[in-house]
Protein backbone atom coordinates (compact mmCIF):
# COMPACT_ATOMS: atom_id res chain seq x y z
CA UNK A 1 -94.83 31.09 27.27
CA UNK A 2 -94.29 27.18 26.42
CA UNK A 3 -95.99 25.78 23.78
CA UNK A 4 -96.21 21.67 23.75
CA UNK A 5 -96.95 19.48 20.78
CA UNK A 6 -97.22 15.63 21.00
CA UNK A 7 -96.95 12.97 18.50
CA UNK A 8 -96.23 9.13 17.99
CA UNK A 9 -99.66 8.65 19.00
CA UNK A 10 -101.88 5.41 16.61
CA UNK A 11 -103.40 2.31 16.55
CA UNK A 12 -101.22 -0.70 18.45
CA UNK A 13 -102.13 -4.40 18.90
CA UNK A 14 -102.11 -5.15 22.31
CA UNK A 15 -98.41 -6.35 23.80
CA UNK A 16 -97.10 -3.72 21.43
CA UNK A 17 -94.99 -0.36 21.86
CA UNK A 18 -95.61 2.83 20.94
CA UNK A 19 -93.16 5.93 22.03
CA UNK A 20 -95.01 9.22 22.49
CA UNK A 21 -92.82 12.44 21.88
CA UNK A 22 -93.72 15.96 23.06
CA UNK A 23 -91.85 18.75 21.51
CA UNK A 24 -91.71 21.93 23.79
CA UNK A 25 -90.66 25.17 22.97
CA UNK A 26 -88.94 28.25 25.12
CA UNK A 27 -85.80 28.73 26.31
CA UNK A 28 -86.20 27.60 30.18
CA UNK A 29 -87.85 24.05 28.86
CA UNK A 30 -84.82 22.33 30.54
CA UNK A 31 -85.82 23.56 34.06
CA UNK A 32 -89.05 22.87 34.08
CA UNK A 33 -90.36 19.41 35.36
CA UNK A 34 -93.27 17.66 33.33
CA UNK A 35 -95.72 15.09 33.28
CA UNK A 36 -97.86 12.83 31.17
CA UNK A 37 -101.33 12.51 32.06
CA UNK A 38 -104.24 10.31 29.80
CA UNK A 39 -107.85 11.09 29.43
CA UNK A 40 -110.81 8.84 27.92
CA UNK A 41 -113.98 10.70 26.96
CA UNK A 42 -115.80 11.50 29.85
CA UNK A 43 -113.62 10.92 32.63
CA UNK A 44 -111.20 12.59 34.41
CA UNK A 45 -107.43 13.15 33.65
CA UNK A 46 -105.47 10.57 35.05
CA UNK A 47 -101.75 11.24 35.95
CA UNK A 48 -99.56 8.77 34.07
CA UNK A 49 -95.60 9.27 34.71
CA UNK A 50 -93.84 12.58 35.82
CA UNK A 51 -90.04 13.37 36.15
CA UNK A 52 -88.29 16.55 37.41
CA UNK A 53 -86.03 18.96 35.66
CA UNK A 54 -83.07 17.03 34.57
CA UNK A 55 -84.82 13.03 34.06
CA UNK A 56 -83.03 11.76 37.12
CA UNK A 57 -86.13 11.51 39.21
CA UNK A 58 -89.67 9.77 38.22
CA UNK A 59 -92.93 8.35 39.18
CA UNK A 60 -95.50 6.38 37.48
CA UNK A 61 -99.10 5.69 38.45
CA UNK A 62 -98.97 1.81 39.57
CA UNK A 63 -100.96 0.48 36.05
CA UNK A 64 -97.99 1.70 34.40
CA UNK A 65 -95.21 0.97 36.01
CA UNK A 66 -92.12 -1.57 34.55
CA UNK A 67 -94.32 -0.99 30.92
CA UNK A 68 -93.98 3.22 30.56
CA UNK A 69 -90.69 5.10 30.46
CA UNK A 70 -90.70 8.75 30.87
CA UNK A 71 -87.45 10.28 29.67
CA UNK A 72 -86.24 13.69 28.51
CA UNK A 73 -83.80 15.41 26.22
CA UNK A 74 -83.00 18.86 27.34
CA UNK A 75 -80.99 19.78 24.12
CA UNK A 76 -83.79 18.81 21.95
CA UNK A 77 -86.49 20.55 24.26
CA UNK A 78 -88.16 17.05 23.72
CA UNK A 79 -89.62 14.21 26.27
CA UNK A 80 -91.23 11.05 25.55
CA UNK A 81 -92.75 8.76 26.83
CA UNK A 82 -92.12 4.88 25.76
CA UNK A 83 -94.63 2.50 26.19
CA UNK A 84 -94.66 -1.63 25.91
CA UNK A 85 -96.94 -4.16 26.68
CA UNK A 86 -99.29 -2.03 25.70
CA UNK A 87 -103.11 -3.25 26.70
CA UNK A 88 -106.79 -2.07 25.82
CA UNK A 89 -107.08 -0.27 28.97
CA UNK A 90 -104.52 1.81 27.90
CA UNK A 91 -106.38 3.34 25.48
CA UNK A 92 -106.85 7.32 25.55
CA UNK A 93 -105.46 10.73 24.29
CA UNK A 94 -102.47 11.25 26.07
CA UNK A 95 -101.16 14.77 27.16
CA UNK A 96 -97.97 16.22 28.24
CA UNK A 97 -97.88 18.75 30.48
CA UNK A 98 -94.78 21.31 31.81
CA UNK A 99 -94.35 22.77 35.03
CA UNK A 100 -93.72 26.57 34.43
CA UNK A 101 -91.93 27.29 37.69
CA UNK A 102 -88.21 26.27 37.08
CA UNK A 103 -86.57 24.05 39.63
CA UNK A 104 -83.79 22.22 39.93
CA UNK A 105 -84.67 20.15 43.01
CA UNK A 106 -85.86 15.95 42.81
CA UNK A 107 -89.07 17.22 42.73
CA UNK A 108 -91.98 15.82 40.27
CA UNK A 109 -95.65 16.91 40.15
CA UNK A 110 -98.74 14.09 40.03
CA UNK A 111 -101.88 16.60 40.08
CA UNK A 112 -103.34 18.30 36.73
CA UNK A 113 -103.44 21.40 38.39
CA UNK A 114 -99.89 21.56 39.51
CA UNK A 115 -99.20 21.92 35.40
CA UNK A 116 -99.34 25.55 33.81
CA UNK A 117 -98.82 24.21 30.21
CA UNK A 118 -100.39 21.06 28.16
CA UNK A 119 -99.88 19.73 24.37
CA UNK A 120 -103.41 19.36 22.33
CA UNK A 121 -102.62 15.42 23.29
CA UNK A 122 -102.27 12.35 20.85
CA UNK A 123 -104.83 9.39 20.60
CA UNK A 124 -103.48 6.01 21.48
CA UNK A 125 -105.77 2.77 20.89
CA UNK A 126 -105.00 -0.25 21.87
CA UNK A 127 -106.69 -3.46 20.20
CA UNK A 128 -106.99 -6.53 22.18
C-alpha cells in the first residue's frame, strides 16, 4: 500500500511560482512511475506532467509545458512539481498519483486510470 500526501498548494498572483510536493510512503516508492493530474469542480481530471521511475523521462500536457517541472527524489520518497508563470487557467486542486506496478523502463503513464494510488490533492488559485 502507498499512501500520497500533497502540499505547497495557495493563492498565487498570476506570473508567479508555486512548487507542489507530494510525500509518498512504502518502500518500492522509487520504482514506481507517477503523475500529476488537476481537476476543477465539475470537470474531468486532466493529466498534467508524468515521469517514470528514476526522473529521467517526462511528459507534460502542451498548456504546461516550458512553465511545469516534474521532478523526483527517490531518497526522500518525495516528487514535486514546480510551477512558473503561473495563469488563471491554471487554477484547480492538483493530485499526484503513483503507478503501483514497479518498472524500471522510460516508460510514463498519461491516463487516470493507469494510476492505482492518488494524494487527497492541494488547491492552487491563480489571480489574474
Amino acid at each position: 500500500q502507498v499512501q500520497l500526501v500533497e502540499s505547497g498548494g495557495g493563492l498565487v498572483q498570476a506570473g508567479g511560482s508555486l512548487r507542489l510536493s507530494c510525500a509518498a510512503s512504502g518502500r518500492t516508492f522509487s520504482t514506481y512511475p507517477m503523475g500529476w493530474f488537476r481537476q476543477d469542480p465539475g470537470k474531468e481530471r486532466e493529466f498534467v506532467a508524468a515521469m517514470n521511475w528514476s526522473g529521467g523521462s517526462t511528459y507534460y500536457t502542451d498548456s504546461v509545458k516550458g512553465r511545469f517541472t516534474i521532478s523526483r527524489d527517490n531518497a526522500k520518497n518525495t516528487v514535486y512539481l514546480q510551477m512558473n508563470s503561473l495563469k488563471p487557467e491554471d487554477t484547480a486542486v492538483y493530485y499526484c498519483a503513483a503507478r503501483g506496478t514497479p518498472s524500471y523502463g522510460s516508460r510514463y503513464y498519461l491516463k487516470p486510470i493507469e494510476y492505482d494510488y492518488w494524494g487527497q490533492g492541494t488547491q492552487v488559485t491563480v489571480s489574474s
